[in-house]
Every structure is written in structure tokens, then in C-alpha cells.
PDB file of N, CA and C in Angstrom:
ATOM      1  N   UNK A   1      54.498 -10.794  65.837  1.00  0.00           N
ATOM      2  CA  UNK A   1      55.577  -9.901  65.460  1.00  0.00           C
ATOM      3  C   UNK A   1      56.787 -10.749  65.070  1.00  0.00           C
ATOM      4  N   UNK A   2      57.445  -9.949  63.845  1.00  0.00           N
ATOM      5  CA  UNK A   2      58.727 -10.846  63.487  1.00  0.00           C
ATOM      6  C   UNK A   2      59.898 -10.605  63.848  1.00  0.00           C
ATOM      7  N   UNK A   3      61.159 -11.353  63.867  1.00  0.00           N
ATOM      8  CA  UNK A   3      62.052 -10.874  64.551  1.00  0.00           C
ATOM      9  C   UNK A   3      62.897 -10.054  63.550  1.00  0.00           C
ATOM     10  N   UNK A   4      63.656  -9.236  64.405  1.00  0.00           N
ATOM     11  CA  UNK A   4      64.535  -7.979  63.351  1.00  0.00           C
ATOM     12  C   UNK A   4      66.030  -9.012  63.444  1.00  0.00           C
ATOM     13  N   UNK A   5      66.609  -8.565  62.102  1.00  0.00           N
ATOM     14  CA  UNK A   5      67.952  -9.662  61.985  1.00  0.00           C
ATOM     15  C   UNK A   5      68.765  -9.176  62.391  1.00  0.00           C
ATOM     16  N   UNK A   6      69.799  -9.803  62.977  1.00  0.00           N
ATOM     17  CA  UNK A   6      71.379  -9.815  63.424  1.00  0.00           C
ATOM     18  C   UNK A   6      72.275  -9.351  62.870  1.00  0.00           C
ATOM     19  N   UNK A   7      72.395  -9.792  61.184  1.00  0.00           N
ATOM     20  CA  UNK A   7      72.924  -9.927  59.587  1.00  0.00           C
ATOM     21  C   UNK A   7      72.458  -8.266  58.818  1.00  0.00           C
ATOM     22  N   UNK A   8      71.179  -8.288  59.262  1.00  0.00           N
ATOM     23  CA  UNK A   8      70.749  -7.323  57.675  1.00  0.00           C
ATOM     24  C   UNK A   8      70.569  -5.896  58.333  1.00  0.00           C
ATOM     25  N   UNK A   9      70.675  -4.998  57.790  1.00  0.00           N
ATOM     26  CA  UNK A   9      70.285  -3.709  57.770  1.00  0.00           C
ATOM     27  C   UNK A   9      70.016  -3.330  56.553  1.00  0.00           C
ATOM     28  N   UNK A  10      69.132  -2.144  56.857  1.00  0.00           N
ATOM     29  CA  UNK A  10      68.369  -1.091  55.384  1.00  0.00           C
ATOM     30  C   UNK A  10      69.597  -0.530  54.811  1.00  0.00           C
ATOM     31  N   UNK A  11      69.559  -0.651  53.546  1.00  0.00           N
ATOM     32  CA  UNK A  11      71.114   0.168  53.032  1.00  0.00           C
ATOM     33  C   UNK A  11      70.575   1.342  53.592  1.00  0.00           C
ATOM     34  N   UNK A  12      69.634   2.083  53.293  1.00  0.00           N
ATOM     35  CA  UNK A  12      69.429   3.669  53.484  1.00  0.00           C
ATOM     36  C   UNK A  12      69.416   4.056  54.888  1.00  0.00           C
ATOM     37  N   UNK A  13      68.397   3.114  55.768  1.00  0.00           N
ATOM     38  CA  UNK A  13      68.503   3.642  57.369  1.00  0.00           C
ATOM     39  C   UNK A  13      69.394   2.874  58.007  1.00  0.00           C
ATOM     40  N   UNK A  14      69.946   1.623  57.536  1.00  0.00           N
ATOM     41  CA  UNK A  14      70.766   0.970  58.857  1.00  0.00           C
ATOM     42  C   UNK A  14      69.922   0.650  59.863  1.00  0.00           C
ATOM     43  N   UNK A  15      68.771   0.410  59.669  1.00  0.00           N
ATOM     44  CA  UNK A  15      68.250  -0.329  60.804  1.00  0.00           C
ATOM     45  C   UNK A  15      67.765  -1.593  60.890  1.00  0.00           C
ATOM     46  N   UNK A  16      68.125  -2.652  61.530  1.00  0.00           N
ATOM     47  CA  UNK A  16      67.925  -3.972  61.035  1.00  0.00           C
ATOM     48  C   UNK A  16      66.836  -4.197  60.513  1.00  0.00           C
ATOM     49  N   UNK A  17      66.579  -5.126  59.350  1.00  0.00           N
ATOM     50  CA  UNK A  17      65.236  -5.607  58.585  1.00  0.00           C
ATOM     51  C   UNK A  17      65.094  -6.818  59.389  1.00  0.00           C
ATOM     52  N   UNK A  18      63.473  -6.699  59.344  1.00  0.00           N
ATOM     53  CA  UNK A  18      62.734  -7.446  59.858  1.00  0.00           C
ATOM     54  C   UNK A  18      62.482  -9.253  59.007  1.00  0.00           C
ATOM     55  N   UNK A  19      62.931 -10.191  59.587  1.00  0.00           N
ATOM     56  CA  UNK A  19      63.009 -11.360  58.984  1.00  0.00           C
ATOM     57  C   UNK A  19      61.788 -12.336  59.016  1.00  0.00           C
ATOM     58  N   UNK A  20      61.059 -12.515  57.667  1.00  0.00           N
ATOM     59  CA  UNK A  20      59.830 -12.990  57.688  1.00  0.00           C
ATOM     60  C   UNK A  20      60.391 -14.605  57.249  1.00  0.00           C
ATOM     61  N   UNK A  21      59.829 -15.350  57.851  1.00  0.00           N
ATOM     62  CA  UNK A  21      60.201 -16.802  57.945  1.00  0.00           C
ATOM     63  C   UNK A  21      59.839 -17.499  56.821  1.00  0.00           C
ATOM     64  N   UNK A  22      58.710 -16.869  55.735  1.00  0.00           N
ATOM     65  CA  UNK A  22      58.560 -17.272  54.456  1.00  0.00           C
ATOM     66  C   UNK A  22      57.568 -16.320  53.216  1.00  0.00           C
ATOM     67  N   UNK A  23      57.683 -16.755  52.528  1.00  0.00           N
ATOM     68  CA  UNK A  23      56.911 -15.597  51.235  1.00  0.00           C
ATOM     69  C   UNK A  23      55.855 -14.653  51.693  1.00  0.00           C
ATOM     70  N   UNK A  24      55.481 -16.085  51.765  1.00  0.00           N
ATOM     71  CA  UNK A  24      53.654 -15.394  52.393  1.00  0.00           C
ATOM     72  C   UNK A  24      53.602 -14.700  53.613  1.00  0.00           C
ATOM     73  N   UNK A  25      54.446 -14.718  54.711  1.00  0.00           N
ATOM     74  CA  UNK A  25      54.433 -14.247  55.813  1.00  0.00           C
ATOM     75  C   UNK A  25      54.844 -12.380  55.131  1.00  0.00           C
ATOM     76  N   UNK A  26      56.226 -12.638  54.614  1.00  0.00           N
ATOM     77  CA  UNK A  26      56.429 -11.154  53.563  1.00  0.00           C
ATOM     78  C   UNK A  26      55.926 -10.684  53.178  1.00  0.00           C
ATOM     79  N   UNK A  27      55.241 -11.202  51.963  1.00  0.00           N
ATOM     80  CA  UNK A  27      53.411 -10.538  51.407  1.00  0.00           C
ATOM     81  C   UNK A  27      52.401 -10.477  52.558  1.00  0.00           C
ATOM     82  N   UNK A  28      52.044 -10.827  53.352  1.00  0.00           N
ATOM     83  CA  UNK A  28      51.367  -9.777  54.501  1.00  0.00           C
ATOM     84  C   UNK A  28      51.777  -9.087  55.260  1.00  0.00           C
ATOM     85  N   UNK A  29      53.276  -9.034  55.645  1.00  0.00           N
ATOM     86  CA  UNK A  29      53.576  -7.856  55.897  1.00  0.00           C
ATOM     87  C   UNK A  29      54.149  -6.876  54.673  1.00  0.00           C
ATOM     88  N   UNK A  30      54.310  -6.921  53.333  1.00  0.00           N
ATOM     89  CA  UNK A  30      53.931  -6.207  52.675  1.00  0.00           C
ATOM     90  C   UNK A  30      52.604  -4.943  52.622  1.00  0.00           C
ATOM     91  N   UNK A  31      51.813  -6.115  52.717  1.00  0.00           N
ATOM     92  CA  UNK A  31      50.214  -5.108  52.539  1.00  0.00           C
ATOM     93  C   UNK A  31      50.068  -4.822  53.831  1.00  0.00           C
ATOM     94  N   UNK A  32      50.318  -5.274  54.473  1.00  0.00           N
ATOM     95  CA  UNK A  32      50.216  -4.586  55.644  1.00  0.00           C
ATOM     96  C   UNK A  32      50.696  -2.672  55.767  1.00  0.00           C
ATOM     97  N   UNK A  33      52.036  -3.278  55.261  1.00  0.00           N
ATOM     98  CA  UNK A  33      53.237  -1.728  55.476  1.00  0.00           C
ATOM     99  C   UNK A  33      52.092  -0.523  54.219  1.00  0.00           C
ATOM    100  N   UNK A  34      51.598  -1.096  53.460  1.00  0.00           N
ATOM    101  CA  UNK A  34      51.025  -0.582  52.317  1.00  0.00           C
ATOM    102  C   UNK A  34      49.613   0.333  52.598  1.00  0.00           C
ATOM    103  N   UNK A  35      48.794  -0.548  53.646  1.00  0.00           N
ATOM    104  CA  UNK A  35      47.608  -0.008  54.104  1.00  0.00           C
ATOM    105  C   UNK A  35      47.923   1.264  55.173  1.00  0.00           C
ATOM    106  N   UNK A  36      48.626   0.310  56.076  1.00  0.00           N
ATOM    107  CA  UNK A  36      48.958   1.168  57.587  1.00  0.00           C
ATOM    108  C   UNK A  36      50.050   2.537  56.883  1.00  0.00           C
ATOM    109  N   UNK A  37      51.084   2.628  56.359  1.00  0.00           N
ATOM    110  CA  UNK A  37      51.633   3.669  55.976  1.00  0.00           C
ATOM    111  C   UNK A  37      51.898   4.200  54.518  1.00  0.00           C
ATOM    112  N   UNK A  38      51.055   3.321  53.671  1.00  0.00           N
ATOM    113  CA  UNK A  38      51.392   4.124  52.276  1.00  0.00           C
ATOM    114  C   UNK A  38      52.322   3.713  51.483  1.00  0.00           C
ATOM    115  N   UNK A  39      53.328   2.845  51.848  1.00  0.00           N
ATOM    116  CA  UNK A  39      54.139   2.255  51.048  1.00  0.00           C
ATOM    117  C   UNK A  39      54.163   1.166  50.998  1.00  0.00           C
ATOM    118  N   UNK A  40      54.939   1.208  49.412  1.00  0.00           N
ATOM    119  CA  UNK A  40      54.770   0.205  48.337  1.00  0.00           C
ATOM    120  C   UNK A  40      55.937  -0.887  48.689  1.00  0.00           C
ATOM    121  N   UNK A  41      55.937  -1.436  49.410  1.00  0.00           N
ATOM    122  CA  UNK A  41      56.908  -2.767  49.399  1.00  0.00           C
ATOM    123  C   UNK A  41      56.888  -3.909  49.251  1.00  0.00           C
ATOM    124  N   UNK A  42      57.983  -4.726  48.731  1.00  0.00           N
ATOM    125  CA  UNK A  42      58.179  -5.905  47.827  1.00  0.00           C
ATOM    126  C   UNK A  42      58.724  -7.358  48.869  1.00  0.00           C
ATOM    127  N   UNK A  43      58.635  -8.457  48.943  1.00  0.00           N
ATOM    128  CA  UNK A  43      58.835  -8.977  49.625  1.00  0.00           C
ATOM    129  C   UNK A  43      60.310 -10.012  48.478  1.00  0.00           C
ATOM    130  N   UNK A  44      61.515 -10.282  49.312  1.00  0.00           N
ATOM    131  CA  UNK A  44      62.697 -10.817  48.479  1.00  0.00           C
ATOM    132  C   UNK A  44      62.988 -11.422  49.390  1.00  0.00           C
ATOM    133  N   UNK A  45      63.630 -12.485  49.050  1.00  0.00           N
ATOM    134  CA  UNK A  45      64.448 -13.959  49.917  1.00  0.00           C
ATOM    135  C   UNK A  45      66.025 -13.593  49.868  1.00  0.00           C
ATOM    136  N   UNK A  46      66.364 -13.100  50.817  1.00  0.00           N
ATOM    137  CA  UNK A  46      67.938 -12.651  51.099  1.00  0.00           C
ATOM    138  C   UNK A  46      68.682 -13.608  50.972  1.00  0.00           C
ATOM    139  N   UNK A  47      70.173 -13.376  49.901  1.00  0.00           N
ATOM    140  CA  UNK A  47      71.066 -14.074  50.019  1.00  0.00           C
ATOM    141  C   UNK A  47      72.045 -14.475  50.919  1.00  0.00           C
ATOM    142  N   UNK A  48      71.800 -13.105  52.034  1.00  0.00           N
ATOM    143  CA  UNK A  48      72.869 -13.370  52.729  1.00  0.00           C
ATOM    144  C   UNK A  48      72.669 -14.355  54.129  1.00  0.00           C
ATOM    145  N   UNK A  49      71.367 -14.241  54.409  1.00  0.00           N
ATOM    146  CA  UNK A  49      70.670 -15.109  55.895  1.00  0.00           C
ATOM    147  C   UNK A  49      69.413 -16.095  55.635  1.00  0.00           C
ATOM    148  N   UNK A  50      68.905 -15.666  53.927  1.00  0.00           N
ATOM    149  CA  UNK A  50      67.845 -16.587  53.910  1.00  0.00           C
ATOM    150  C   UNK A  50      66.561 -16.778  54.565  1.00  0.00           C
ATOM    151  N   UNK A  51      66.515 -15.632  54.790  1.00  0.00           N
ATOM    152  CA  UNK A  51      65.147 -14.886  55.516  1.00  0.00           C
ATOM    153  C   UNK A  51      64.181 -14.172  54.355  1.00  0.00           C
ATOM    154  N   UNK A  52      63.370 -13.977  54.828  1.00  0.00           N
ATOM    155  CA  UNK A  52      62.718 -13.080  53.732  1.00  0.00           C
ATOM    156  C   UNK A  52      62.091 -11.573  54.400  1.00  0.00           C
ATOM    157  N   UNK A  53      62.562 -10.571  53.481  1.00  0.00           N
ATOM    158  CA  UNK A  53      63.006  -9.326  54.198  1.00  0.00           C
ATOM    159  C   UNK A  53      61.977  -8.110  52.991  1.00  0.00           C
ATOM    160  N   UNK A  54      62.112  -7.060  53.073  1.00  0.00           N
ATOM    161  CA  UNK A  54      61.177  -6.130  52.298  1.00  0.00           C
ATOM    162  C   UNK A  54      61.690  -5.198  51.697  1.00  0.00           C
ATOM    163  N   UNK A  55      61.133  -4.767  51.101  1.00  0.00           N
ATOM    164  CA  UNK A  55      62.211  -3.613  50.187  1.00  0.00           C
ATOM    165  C   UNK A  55      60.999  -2.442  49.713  1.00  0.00           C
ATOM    166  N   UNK A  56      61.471  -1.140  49.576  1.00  0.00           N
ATOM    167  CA  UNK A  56      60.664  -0.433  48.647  1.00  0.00           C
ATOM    168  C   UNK A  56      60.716  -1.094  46.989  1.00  0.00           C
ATOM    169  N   UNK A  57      59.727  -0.800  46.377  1.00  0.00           N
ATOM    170  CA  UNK A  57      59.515  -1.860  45.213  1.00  0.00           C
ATOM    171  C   UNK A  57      60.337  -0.884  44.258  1.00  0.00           C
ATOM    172  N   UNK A  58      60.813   0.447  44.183  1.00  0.00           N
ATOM    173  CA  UNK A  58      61.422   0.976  43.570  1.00  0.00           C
ATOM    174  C   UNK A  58      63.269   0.741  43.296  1.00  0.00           C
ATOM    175  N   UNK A  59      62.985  -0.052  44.499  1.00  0.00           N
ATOM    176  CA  UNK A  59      64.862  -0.305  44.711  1.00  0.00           C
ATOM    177  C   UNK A  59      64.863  -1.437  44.625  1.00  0.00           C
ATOM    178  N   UNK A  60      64.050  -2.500  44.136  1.00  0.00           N
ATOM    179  CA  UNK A  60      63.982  -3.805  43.514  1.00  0.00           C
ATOM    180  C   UNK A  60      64.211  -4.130  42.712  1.00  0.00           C
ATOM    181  N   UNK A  61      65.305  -5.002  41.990  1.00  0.00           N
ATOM    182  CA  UNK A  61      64.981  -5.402  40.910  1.00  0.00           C
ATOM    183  C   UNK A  61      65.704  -6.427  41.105  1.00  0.00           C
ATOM    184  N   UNK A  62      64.453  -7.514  39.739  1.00  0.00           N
ATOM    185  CA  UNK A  62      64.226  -9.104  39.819  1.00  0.00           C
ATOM    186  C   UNK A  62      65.554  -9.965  39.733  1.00  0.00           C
ATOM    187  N   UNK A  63      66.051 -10.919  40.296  1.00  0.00           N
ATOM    188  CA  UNK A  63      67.572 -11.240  40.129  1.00  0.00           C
ATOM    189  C   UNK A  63      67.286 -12.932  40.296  1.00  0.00           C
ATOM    190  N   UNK A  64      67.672 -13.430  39.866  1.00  0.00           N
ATOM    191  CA  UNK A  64      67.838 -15.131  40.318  1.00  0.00           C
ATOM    192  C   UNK A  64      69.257 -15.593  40.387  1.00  0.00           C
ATOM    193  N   UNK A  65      69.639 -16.793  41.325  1.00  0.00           N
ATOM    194  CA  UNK A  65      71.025 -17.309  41.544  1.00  0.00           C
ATOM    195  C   UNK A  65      71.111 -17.899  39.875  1.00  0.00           C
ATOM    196  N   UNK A  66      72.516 -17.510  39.907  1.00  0.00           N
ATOM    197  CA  UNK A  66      73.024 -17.856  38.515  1.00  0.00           C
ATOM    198  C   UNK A  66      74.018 -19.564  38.593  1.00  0.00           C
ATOM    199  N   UNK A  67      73.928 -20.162  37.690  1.00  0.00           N
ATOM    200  CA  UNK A  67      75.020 -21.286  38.004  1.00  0.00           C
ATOM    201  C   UNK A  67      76.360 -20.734  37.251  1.00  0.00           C
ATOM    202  N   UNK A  68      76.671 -19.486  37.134  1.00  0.00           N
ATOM    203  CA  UNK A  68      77.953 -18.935  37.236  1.00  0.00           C
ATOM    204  C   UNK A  68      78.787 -18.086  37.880  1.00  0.00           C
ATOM    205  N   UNK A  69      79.726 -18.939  38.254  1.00  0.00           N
ATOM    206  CA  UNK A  69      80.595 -18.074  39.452  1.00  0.00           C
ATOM    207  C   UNK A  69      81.581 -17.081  39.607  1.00  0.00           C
ATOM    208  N   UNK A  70      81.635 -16.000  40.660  1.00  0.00           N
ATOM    209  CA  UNK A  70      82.677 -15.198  41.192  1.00  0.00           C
ATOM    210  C   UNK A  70      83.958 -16.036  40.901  1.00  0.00           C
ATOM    211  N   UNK A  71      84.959 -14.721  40.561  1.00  0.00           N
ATOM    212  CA  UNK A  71      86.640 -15.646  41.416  1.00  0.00           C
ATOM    213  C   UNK A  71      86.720 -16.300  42.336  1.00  0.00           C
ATOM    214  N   UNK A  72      85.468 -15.906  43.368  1.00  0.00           N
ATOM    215  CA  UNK A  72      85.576 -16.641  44.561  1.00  0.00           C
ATOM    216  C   UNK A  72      84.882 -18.074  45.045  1.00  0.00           C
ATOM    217  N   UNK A  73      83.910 -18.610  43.917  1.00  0.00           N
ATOM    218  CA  UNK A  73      83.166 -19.399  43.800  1.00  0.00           C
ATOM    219  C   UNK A  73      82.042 -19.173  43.809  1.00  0.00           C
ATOM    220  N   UNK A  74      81.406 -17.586  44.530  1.00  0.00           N
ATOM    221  CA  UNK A  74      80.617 -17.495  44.792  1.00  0.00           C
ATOM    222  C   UNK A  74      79.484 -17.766  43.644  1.00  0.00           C
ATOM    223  N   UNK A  75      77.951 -18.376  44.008  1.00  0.00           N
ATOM    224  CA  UNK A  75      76.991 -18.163  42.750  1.00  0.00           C
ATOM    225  C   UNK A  75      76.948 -16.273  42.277  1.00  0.00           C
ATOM    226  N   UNK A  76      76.888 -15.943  41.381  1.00  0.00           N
ATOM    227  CA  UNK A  76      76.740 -14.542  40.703  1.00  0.00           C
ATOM    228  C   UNK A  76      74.939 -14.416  40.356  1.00  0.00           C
ATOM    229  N   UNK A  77      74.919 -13.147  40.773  1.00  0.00           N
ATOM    230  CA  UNK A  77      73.179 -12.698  40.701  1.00  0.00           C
ATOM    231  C   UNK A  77      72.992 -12.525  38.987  1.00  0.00           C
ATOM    232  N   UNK A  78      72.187 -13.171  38.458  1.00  0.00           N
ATOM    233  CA  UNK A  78      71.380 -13.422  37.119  1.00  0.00           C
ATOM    234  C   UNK A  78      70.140 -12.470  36.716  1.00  0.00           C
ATOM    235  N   UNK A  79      70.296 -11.557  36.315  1.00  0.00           N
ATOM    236  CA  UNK A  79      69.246 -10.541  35.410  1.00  0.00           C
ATOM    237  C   UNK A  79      68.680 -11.044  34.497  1.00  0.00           C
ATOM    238  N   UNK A  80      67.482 -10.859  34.192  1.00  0.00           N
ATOM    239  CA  UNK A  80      66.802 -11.153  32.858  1.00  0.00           C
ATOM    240  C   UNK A  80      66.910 -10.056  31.465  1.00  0.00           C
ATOM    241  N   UNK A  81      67.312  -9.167  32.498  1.00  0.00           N
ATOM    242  CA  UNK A  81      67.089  -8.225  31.239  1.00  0.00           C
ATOM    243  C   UNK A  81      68.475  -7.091  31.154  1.00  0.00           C
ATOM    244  N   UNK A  82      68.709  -6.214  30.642  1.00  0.00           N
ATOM    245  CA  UNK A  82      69.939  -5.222  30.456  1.00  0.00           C
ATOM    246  C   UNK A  82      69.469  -4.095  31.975  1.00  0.00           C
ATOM    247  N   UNK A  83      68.098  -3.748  31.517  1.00  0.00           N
ATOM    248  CA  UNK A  83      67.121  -2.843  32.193  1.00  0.00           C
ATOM    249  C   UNK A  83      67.659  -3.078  33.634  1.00  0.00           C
ATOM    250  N   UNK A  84      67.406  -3.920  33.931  1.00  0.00           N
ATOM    251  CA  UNK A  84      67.322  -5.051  35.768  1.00  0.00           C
ATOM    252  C   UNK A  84      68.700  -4.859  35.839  1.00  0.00           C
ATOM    253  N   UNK A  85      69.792  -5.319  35.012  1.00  0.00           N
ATOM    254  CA  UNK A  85      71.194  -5.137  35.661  1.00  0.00           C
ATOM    255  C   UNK A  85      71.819  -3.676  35.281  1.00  0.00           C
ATOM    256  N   UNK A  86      71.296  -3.091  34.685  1.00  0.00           N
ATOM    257  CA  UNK A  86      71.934  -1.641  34.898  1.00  0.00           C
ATOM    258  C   UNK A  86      70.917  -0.511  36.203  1.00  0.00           C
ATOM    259  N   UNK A  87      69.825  -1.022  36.178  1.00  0.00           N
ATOM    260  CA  UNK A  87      68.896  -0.474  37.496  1.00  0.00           C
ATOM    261  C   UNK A  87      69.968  -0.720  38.812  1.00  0.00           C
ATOM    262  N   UNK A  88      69.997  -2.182  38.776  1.00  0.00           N
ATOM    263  CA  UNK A  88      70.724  -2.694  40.088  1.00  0.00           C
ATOM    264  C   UNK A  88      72.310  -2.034  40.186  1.00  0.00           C
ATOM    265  N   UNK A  89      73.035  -1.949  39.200  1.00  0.00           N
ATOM    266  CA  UNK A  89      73.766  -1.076  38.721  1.00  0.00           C
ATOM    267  C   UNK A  89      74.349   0.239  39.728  1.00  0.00           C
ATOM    268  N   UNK A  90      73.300   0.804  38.916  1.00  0.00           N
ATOM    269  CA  UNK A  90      73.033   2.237  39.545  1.00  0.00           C
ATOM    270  C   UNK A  90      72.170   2.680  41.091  1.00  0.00           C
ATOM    271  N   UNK A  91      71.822   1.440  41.760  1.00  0.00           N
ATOM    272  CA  UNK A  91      71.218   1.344  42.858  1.00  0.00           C
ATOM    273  C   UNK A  91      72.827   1.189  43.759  1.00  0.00           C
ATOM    274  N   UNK A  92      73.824   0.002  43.272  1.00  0.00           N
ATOM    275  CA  UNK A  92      74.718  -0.257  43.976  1.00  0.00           C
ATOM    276  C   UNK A  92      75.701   1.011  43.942  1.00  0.00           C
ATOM    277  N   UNK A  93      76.080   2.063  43.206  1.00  0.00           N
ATOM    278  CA  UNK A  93      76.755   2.864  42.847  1.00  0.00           C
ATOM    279  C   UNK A  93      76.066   4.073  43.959  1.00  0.00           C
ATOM    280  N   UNK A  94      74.680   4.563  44.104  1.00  0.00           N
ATOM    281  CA  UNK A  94      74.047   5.398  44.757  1.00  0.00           C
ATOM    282  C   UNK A  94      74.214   5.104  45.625  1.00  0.00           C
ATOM    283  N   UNK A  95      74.362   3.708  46.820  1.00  0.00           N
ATOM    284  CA  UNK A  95      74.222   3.619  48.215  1.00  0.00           C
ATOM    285  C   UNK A  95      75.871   3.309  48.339  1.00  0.00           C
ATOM    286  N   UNK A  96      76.728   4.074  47.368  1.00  0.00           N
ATOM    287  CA  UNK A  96      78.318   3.687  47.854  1.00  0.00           C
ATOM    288  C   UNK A  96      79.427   2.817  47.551  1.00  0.00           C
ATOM    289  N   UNK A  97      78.868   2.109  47.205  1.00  0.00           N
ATOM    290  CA  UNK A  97      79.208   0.441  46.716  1.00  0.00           C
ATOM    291  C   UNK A  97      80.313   0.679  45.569  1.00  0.00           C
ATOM    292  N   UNK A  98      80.856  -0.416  45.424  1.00  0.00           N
ATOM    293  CA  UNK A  98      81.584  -0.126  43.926  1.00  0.00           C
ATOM    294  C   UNK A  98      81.566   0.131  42.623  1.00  0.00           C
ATOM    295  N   UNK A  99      81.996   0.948  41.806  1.00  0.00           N
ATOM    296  CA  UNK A  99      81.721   1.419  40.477  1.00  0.00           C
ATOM    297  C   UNK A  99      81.077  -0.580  39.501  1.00  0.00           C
ATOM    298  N   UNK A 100      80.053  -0.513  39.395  1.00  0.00           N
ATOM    299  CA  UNK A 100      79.756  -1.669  38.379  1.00  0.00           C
ATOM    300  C   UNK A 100      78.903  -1.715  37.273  1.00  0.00           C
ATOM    301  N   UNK A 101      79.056  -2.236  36.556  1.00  0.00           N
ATOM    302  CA  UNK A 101      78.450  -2.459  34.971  1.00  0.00           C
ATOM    303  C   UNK A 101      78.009  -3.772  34.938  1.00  0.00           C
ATOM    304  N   UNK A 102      76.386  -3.660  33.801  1.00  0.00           N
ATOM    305  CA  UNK A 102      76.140  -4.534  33.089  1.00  0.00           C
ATOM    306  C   UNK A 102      76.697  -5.331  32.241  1.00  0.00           C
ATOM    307  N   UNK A 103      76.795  -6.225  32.079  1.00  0.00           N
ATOM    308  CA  UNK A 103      76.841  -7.383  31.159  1.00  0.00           C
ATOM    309  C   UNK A 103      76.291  -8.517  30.258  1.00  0.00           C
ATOM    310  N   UNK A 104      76.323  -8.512  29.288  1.00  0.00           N
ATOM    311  CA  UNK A 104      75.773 -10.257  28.745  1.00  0.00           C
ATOM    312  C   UNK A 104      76.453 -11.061  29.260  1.00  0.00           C
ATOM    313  N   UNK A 105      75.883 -11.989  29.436  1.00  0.00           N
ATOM    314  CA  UNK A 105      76.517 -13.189  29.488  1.00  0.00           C
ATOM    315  C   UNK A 105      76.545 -14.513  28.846  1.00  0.00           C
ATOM    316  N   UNK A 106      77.263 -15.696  28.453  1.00  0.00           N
ATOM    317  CA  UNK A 106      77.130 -16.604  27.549  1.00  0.00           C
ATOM    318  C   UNK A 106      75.711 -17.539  27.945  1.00  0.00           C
ATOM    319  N   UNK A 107      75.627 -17.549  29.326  1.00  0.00           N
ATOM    320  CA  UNK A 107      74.369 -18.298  30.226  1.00  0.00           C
ATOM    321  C   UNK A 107      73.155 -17.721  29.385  1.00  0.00           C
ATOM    322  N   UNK A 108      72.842 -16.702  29.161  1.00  0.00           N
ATOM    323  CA  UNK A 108      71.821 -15.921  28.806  1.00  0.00           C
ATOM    324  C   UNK A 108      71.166 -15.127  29.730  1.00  0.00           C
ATOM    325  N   UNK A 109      71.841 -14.811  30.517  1.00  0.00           N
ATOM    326  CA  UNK A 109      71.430 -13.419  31.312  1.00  0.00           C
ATOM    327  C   UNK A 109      72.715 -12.380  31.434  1.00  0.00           C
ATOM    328  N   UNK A 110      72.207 -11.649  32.296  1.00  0.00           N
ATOM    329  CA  UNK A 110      73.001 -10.582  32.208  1.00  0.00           C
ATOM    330  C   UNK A 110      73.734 -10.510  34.146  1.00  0.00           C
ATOM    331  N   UNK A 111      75.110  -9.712  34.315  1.00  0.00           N
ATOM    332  CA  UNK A 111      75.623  -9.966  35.689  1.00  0.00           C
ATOM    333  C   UNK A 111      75.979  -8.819  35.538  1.00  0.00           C
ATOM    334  N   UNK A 112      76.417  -8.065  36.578  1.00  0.00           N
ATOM    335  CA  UNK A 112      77.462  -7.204  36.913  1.00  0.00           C
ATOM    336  C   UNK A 112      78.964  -7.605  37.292  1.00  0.00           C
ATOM    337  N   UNK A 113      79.953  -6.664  36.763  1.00  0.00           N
ATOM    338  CA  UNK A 113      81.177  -6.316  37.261  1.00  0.00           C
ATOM    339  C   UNK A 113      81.921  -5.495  37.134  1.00  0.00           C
ATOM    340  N   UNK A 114      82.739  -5.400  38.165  1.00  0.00           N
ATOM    341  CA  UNK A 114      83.959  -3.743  38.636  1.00  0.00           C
ATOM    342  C   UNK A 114      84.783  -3.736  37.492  1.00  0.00           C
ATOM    343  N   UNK A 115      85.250  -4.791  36.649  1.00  0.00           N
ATOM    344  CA  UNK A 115      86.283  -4.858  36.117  1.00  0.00           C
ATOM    345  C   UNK A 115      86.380  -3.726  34.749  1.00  0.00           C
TER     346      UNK A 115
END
């Protein structure tokens, strides 16, 4: 059994996600969650603790660290496509979050921002 995190909760239930120590450990508890109850979940490497945590595959979408930064320095999440950053978009807008938009970017992907 894996341990539940300190850091993360489900946007939707608030109940801490369970922290898989690497990919593969995620992808079997993926198929696992898939056989035993029917759902479809995705296994993602969290930015915020660096764990690897699960998601319904519907509220996923594909993102890589960008080498361009926030005002704050922070790295900014990198879309491949318009699709992926207006999905994520409208995922962040539904669970509350701040009004945000797609973008191009000169890098060649696409980011979000409030502005």
C-alpha cells in the first residue's frame, strides 16, 4: 500500500492522493483502479511534491515543464497543442481557479494566462 500525501488533494473530493514513488508503480495502480472499479485513470508526476499521483484520464491533459518563466521565476506548464491548453483552461476555470486563456508562444508551445 502507498502512502496518501501531506501536499496533494483531489481538486473534486479533497481527499489526499495517493503518492506512487514512480511511473510504473502509477501504471499498476492505474489498472488496478480500472479492473477493481471501472475507472479510467492516468498516472502524472506532480509538480508540486514530485510524487506520482492519478487522475481521471478525462481531466488530463498532456503538459511538459517549459524553459519559460512566470513573473515569479517560476518554470510555466508547456502544451503541445491549442486543444491541451484551452482543455486545461476550462478544467482550471470549472474547479474555481482563475479566469485563464490559451496562448502561443514564441518557444513553440502554447501556456496559459489571467492577463
Amino acid at each position: 500500500m502507498f502512502p496518501k500525501s501531506n501536499t496533494c488533494t483531489g481538486k473534486v473530493s479533497g481527499v489526499p492522493l495517493t503518492e506512487y514513488p514512480d511511473e510504473g508503480s502509477a501504471r499498476a495502480g492505474a489498472e488496478y483502479a480500472s479492473a477493481r472499479h471501472g475507472r479510467e485513470l492516468v498516472p502524472y508526476r506532480c509538480s508540486r511534491c514530485s510524487a506520482w499521483h492519478l487522475s481521471p484520464a478525462g481531466r488530463q491533459t498532456p503538459s511538459r515543464t517549459s524553459a519559460c518563466t512566470d513573473h515569479s521565476g517560476r518554470p510555466k506548464a508547456a502544451y503541445d497543442s491549442r486543444d491541451d491548453a484551452e482543455r486545461r483552461a476550462e478544467l482550471v476555470r470549472d474547479d474555481g481557479g482563475p479566469r485563464v486563456r490559451a496562448y502561443s508562444c514564441g518557444c513553440g508551445s502554447w501556456h496559459l494566462t489571467s492577463r
